[in-house]
N, C-alpha and C. Protein backbone atom coordinates (compact mmCIF):
# COMPACT_ATOMS: atom_id res chain seq x y z
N UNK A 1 88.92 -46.37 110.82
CA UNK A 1 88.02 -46.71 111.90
C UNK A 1 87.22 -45.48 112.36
N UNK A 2 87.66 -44.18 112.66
CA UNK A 2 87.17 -43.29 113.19
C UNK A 2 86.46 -42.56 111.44
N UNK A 3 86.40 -42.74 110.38
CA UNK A 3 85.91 -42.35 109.40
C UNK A 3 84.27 -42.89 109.58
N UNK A 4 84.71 -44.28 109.78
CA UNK A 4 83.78 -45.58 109.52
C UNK A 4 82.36 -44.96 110.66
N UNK A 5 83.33 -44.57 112.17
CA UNK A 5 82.47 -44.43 113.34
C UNK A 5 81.45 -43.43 112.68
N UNK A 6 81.93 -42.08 112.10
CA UNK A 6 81.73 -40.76 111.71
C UNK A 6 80.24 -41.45 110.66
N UNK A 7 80.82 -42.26 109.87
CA UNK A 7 80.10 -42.44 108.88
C UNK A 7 78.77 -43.55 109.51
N UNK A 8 78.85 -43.78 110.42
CA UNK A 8 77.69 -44.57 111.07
C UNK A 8 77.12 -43.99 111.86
N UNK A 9 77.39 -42.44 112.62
CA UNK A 9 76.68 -42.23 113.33
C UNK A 9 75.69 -41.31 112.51
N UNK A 10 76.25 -40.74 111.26
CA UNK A 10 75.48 -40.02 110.32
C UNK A 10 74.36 -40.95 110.06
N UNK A 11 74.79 -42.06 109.28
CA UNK A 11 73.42 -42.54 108.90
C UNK A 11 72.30 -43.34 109.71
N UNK A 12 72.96 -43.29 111.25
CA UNK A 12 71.57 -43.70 112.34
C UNK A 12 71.07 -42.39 112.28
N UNK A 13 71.46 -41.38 111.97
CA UNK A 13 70.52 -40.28 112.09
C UNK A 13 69.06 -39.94 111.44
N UNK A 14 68.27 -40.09 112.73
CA UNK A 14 67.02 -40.58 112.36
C UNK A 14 65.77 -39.16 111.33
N UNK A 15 65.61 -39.39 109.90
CA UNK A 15 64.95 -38.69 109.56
C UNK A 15 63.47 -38.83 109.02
N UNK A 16 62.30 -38.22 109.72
CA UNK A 16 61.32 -38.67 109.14
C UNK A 16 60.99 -39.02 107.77
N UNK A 17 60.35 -40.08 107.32
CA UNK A 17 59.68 -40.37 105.77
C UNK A 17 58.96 -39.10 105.28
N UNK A 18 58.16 -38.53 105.77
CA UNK A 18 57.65 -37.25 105.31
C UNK A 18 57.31 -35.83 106.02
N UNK A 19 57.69 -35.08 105.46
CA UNK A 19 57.56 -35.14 103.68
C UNK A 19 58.99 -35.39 102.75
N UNK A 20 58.64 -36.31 102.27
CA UNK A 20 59.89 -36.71 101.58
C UNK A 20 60.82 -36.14 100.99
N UNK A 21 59.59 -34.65 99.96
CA UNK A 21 60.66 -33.63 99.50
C UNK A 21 61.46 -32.53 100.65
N UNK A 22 61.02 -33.07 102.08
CA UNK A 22 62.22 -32.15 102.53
C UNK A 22 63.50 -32.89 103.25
N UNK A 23 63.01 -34.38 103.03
CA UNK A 23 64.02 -35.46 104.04
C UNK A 23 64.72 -36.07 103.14
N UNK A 24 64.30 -36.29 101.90
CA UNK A 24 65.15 -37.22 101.08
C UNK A 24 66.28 -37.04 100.94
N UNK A 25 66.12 -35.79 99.69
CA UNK A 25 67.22 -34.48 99.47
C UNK A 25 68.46 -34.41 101.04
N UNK A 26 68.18 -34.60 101.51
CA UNK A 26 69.15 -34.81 103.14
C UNK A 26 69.99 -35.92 103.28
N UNK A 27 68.93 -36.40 103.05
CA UNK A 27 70.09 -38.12 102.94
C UNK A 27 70.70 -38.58 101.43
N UNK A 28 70.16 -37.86 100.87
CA UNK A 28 71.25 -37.73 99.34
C UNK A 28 72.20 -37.03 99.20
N UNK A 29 72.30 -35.78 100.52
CA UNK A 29 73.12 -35.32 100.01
C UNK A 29 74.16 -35.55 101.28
N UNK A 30 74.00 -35.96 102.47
CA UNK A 30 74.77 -36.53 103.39
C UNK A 30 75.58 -38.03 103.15
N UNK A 31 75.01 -38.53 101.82
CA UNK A 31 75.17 -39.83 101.56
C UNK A 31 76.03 -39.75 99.89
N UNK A 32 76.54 -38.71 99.99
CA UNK A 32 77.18 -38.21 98.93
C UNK A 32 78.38 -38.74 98.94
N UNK A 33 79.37 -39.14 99.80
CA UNK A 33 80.58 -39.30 100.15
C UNK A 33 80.95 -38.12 100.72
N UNK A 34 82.21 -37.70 100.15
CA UNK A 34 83.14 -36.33 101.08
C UNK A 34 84.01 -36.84 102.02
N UNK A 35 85.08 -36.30 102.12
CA UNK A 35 85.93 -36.86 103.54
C UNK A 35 85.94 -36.80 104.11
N UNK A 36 84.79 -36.05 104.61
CA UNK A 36 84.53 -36.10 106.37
C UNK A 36 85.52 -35.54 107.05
N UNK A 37 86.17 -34.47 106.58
CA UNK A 37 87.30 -33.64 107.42
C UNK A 37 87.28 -32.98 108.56
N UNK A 38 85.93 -32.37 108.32
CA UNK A 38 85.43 -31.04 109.49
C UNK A 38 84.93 -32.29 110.75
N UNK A 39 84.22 -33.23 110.36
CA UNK A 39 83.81 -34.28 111.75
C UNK A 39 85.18 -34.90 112.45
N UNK A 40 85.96 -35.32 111.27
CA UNK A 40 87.20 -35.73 111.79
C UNK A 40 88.09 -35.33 112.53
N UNK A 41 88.17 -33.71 112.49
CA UNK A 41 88.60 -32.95 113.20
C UNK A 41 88.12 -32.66 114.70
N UNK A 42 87.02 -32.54 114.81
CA UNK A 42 85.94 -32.47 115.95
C UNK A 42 86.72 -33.48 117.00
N UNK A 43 86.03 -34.54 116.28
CA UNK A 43 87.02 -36.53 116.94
C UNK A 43 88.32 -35.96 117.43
N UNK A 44 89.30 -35.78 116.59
CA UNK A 44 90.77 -36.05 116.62
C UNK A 44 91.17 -34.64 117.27
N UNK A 45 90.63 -33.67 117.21
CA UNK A 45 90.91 -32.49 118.44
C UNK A 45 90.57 -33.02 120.00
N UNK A 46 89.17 -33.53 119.54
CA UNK A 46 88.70 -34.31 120.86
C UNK A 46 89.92 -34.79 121.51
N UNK A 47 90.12 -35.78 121.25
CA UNK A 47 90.76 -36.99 121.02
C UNK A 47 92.16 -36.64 121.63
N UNK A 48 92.84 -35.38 121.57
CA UNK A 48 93.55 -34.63 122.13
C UNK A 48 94.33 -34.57 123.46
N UNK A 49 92.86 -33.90 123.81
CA UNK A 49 92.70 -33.71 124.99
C UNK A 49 92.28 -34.83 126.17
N UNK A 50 91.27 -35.46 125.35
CA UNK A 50 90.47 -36.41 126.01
C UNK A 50 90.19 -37.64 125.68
N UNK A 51 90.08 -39.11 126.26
CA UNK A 51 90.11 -40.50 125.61
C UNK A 51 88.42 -40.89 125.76
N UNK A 52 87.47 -39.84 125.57
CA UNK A 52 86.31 -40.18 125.30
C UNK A 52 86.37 -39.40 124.03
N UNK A 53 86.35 -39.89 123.21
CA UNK A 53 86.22 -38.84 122.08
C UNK A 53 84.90 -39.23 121.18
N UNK A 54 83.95 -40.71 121.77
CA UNK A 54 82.64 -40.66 121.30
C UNK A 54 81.60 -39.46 121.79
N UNK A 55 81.97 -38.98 122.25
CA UNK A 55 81.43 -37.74 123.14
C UNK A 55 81.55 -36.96 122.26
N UNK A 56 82.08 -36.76 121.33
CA UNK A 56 82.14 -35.72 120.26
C UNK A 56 81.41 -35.83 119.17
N UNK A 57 80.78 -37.38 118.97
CA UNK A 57 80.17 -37.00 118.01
C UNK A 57 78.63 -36.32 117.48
N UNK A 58 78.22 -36.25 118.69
CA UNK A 58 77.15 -35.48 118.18
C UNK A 58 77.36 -34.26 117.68
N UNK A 59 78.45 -33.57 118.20
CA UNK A 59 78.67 -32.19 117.31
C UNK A 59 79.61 -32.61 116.24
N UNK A 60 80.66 -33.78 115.94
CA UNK A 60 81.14 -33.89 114.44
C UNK A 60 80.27 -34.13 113.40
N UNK A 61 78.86 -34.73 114.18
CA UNK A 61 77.89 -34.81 113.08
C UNK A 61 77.12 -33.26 112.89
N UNK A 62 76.81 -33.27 113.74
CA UNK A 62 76.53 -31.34 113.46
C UNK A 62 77.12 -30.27 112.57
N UNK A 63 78.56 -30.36 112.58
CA UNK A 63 79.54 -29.90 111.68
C UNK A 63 79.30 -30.21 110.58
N UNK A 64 79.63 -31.56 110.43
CA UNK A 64 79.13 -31.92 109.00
C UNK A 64 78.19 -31.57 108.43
N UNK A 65 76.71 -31.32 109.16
CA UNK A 65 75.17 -31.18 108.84
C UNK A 65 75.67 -30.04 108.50
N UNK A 66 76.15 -28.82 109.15
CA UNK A 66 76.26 -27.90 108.81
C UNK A 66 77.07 -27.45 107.36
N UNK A 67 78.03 -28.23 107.19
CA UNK A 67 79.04 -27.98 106.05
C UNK A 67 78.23 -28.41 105.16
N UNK A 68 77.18 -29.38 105.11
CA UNK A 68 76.34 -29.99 103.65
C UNK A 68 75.38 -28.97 103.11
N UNK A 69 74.92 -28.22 104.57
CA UNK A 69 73.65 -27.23 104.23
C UNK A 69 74.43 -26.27 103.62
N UNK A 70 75.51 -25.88 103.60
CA UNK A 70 76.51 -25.02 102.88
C UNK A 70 76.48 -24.97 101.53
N UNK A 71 76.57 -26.26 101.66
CA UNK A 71 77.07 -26.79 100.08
C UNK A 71 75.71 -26.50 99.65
N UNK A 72 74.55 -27.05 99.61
CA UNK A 72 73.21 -27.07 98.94
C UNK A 72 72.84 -26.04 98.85
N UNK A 73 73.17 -25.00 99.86
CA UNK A 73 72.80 -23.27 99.52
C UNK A 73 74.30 -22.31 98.68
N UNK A 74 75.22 -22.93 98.21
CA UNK A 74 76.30 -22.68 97.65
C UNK A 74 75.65 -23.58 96.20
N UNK A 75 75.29 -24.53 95.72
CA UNK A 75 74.99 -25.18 94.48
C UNK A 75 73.52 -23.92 93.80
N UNK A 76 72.76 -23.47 94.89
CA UNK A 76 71.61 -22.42 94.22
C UNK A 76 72.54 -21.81 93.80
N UNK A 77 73.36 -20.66 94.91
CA UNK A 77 73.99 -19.65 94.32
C UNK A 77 74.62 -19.10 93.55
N UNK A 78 75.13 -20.68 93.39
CA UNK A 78 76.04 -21.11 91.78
C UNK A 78 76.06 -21.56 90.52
N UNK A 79 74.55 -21.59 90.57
CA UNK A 79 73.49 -22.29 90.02
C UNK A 79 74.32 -23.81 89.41
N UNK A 80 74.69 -24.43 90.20
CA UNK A 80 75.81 -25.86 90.12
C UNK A 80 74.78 -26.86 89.79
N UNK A 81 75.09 -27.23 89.22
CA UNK A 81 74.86 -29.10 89.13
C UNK A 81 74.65 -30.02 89.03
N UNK A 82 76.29 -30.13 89.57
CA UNK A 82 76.92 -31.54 89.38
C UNK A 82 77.82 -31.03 91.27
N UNK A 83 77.70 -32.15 91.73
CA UNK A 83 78.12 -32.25 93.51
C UNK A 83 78.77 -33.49 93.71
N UNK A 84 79.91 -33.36 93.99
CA UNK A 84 80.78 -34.33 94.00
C UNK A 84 80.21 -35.89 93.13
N UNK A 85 80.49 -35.19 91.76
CA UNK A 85 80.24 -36.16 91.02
C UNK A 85 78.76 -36.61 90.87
N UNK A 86 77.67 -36.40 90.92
CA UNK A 86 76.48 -36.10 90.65
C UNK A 86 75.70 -35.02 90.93
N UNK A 87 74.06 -35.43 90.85
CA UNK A 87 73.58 -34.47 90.67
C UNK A 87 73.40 -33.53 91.80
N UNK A 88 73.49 -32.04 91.83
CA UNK A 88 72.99 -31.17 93.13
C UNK A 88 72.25 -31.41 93.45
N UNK A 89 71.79 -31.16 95.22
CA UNK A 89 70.26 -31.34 95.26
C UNK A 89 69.58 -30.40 94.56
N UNK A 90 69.83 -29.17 93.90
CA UNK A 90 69.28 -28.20 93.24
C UNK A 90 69.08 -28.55 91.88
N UNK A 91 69.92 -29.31 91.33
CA UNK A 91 69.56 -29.46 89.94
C UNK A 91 68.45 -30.84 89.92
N UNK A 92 69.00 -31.87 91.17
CA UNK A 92 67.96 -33.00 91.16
C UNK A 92 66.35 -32.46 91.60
N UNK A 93 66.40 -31.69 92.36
CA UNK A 93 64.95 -31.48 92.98
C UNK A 93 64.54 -29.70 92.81
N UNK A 94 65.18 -29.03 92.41
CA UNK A 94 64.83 -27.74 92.53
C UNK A 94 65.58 -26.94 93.28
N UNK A 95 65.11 -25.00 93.11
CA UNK A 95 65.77 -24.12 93.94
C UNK A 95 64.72 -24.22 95.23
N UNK A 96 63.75 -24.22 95.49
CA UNK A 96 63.15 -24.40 96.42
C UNK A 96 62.89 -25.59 97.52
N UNK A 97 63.20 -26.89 97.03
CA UNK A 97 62.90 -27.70 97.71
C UNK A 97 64.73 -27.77 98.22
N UNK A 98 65.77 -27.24 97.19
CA UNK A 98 67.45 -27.27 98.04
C UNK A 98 67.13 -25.96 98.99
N UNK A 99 66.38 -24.97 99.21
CA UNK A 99 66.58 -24.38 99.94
C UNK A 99 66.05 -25.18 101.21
N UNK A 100 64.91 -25.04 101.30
CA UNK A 100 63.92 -26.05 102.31
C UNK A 100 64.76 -26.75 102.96
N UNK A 101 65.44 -28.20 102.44
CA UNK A 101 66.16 -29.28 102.75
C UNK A 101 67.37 -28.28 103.22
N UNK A 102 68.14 -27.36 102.72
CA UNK A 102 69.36 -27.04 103.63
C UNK A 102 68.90 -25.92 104.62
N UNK A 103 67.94 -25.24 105.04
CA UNK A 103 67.86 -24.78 106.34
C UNK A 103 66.52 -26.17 107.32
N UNK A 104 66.40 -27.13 106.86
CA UNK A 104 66.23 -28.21 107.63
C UNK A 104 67.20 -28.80 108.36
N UNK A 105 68.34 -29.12 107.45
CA UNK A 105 69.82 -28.99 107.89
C UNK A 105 70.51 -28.69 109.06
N UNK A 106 70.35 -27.23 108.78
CA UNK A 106 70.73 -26.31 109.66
C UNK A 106 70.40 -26.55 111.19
N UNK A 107 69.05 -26.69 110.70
CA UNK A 107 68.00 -27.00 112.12
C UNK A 107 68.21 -28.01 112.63
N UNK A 108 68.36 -29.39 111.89
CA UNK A 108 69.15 -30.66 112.79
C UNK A 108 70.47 -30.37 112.97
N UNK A 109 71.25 -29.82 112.45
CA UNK A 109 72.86 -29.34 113.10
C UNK A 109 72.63 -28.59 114.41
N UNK A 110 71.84 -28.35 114.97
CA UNK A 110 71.08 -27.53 116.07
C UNK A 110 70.97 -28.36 117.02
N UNK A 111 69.79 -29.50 116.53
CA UNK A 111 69.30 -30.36 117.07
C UNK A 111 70.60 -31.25 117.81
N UNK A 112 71.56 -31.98 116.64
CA UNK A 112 72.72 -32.47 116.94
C UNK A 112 73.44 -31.66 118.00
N UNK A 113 73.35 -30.57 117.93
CA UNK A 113 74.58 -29.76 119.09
C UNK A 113 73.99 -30.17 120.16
N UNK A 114 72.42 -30.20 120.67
CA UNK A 114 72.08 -30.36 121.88
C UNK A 114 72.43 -31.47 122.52
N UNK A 115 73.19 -32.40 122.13
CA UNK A 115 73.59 -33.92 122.33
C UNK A 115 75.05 -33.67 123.13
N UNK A 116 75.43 -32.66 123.01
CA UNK A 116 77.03 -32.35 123.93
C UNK A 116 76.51 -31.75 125.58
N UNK A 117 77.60 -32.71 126.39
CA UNK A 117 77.22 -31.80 127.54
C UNK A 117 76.76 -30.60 127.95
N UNK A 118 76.11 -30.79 128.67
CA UNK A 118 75.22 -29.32 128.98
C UNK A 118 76.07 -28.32 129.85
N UNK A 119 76.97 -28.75 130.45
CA UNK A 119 77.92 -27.54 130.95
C UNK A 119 78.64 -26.39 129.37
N UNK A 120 79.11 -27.19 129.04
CA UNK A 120 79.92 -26.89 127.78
C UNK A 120 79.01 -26.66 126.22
N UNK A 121 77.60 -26.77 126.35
CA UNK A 121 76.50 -26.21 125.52
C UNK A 121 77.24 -24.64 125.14
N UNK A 122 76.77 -23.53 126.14
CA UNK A 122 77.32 -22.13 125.95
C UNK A 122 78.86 -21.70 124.60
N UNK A 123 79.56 -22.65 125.44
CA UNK A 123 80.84 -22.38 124.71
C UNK A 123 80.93 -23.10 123.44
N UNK A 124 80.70 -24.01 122.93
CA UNK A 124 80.17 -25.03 122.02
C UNK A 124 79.55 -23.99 121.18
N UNK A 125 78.26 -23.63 121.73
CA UNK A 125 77.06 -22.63 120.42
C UNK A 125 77.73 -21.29 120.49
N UNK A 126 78.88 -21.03 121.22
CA UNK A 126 79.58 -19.34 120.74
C UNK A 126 80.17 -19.74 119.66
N UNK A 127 80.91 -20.89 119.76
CA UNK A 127 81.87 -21.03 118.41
C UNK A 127 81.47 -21.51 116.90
N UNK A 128 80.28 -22.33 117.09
CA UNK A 128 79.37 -22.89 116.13
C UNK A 128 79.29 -21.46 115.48
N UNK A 129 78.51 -20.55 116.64
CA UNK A 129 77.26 -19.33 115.96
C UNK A 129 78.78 -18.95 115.28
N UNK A 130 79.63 -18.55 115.89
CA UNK A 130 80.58 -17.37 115.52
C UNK A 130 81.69 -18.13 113.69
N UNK A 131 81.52 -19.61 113.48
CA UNK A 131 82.03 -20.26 112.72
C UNK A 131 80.84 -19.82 111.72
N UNK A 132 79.60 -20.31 111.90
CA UNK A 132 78.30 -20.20 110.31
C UNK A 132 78.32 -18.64 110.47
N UNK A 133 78.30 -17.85 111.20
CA UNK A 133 78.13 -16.57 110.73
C UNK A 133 79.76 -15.84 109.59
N UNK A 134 80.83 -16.43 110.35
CA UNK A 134 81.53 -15.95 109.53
C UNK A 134 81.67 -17.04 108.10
N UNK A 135 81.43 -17.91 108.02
CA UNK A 135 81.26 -19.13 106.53
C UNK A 135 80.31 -17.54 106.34
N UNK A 136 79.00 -17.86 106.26
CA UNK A 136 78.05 -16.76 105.67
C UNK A 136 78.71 -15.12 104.76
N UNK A 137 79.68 -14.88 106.01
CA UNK A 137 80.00 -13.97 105.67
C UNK A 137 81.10 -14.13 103.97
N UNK A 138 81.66 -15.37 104.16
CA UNK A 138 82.42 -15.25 103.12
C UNK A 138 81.89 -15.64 101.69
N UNK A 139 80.53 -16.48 101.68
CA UNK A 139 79.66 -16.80 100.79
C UNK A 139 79.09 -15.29 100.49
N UNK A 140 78.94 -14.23 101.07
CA UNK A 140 78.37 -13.34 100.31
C UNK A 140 79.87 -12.28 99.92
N UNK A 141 80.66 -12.54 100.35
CA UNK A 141 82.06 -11.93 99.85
C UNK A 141 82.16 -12.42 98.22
N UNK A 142 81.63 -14.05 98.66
CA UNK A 142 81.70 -14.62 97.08
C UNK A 142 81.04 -14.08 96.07
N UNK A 143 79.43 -13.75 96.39
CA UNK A 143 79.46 -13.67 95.32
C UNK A 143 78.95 -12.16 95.16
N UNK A 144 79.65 -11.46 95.94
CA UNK A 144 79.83 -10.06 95.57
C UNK A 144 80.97 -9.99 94.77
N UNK A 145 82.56 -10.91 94.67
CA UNK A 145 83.15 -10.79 93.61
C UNK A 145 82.89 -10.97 92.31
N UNK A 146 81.45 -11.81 92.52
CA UNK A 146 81.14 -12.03 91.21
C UNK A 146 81.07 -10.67 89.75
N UNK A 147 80.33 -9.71 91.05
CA UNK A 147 79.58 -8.60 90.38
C UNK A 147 81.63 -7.32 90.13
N UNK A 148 82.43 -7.48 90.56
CA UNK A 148 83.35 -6.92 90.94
C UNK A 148 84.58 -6.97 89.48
N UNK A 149 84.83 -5.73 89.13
CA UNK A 149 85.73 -6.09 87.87
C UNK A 149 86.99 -6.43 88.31
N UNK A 150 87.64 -6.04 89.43
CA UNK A 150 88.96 -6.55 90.34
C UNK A 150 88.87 -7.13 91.64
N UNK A 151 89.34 -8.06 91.58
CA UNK A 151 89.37 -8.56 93.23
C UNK A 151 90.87 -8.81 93.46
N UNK A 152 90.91 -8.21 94.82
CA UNK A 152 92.49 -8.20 95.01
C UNK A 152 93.02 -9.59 95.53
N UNK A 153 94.19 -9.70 95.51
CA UNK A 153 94.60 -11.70 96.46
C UNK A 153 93.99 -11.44 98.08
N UNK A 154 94.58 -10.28 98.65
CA UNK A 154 94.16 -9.91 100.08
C UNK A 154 92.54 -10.02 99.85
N UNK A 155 91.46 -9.79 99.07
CA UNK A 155 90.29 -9.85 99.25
C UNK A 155 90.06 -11.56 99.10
N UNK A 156 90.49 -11.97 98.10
CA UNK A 156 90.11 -13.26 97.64
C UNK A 156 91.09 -14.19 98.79
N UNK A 157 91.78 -13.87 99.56
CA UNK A 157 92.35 -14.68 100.47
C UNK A 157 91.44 -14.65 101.85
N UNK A 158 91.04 -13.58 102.07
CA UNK A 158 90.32 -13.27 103.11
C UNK A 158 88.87 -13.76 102.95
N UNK A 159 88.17 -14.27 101.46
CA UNK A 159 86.99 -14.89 101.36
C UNK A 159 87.56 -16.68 101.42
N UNK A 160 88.36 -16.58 101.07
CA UNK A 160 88.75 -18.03 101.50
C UNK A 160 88.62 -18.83 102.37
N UNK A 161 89.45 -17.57 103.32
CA UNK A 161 89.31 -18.24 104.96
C UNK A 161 88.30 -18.14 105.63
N UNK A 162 87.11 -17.26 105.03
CA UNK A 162 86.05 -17.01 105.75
C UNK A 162 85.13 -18.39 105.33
N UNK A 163 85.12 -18.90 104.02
CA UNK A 163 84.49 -19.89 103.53
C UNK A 163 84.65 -21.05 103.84
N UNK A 164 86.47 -21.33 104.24
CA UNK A 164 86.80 -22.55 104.02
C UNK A 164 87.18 -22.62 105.66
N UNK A 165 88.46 -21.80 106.17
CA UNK A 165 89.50 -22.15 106.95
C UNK A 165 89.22 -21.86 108.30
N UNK A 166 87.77 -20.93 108.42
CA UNK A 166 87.02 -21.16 109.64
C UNK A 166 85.82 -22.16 110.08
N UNK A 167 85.94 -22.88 109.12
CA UNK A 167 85.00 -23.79 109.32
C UNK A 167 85.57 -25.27 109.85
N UNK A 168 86.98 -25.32 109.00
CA UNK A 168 87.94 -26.08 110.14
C UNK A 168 88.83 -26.06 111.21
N UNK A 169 89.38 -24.19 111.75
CA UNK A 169 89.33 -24.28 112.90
C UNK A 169 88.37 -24.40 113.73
N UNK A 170 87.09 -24.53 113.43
CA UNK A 170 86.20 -24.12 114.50
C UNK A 170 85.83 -25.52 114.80
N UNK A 171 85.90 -26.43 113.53
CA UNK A 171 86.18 -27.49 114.10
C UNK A 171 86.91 -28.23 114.92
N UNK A 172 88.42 -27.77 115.07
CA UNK A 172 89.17 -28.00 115.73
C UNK A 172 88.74 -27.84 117.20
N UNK A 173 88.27 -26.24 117.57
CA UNK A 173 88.03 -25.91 118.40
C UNK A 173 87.01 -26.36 119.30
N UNK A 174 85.73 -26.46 118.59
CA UNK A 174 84.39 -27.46 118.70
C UNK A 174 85.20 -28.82 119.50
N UNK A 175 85.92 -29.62 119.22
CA UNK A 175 86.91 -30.64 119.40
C UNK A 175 87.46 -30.31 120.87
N UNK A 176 88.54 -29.96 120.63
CA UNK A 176 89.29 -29.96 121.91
C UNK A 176 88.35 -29.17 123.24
N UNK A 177 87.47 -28.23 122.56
CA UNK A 177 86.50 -28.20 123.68
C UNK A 177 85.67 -28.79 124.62
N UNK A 178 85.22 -29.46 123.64
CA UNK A 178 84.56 -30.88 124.34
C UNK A 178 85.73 -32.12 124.82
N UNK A 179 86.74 -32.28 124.49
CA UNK A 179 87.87 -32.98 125.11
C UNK A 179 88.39 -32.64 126.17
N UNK A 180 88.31 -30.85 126.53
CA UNK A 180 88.35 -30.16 128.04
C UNK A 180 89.72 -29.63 127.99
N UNK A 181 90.39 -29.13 126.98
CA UNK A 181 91.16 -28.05 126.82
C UNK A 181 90.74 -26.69 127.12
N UNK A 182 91.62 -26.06 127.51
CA UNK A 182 91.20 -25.07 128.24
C UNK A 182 91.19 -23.86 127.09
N UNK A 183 90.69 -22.74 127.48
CA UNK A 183 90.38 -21.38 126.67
C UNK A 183 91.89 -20.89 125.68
N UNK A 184 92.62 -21.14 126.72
CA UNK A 184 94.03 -20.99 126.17
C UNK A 184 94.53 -21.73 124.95
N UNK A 185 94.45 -22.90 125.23
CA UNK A 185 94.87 -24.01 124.28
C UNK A 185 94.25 -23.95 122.85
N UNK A 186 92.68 -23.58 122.89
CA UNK A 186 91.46 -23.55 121.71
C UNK A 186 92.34 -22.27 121.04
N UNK A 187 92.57 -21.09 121.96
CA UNK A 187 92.92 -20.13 120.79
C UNK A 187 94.09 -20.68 119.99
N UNK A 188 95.05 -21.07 120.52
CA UNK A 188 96.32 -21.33 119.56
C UNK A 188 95.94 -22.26 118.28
């Protein structure tokens, strides 16, 4: 049920017809499947704290926006594809038009955040900013191992979590924030 919600509020998400090569690519690649973990989390941290947890979804959809633009600027870098079982937006449409379409992305994951109460805006965009800056950080950890004849487990564990495992606490956090857990509670 709460997948289903996740997955309906994504696709009312209203995107202009043109220009097509920067909107399509968006909804192909939001319409990809995926499990919807990082939104789910958002909800079910919500959800926590608080029994409005539709209130969350404008930033579980944000999260998500954000985790896709990831992926589409992770398929250039990797020069990938194939994306969960088809084509990248990079290999379907280009390196330029996947760049375009994932900092469009970005910019409606923006757009989406502004949809959360406005008291709790501030604290909301510290953790967002402070979640994509460190993802960022671990995408270029990545592919500086590339160039690297040893990478240690402590390095390659530490790009992990920067890639992967802050992007779902922060979801968490994103979550119970807006559910009205207090400063205390988010850190643990």
């Amino acid at each position: 049920e709460l997948l289903a919600t996740i997955e309906n509020y994504l696709a009312q998400t209203d995107f202009p017809a043109e220009p097509e090569l920067l909107y399509a690519p968006i909804g192909y690649s939001l319409g990809g499947g995926g499990k919807r973990l990082r939104p789910m989390l958002v909800m079910l941290s919500c959800g926590i704290f608080s029994d409005q947890i539709q209130s969350a979804l404008p930033a579980a959809a944000a999260v998500e926006m954000f985790h896709n633009f990831t992926l589409l600027h992770d398929d250039i870098m990797d020069n990938a594809a194939m994306r969960r079982g088809k084509p990248s937006v990079f290999a379907r449409w280009g390196q330029n038009v996947a760049i375009l379409s994932g900092d469009a992305m970005l910019i409606c994951a923006y757009r989406l955040l502004s949809g959360v109460p406005a008291h709790l805006l501030p604290q909301i965009l510290a953790t967002f900013n402070q979640m994509a800056l460190e993802v960022c950080e671990g995408q270029q950890y990545d592919m500086d191992f590339e160039q690297k004849q040893k990478v240690s487990v402590v390095e390659y564990m530490h790009m992990i979590e920067l890639k992967t495992s802050v992007l779902l606490a922060g979801s968490a956090v994103i979550g119970a924030t807006l559910g009205g857990a207090s400063e205390e509670d988010c850190r643990k």
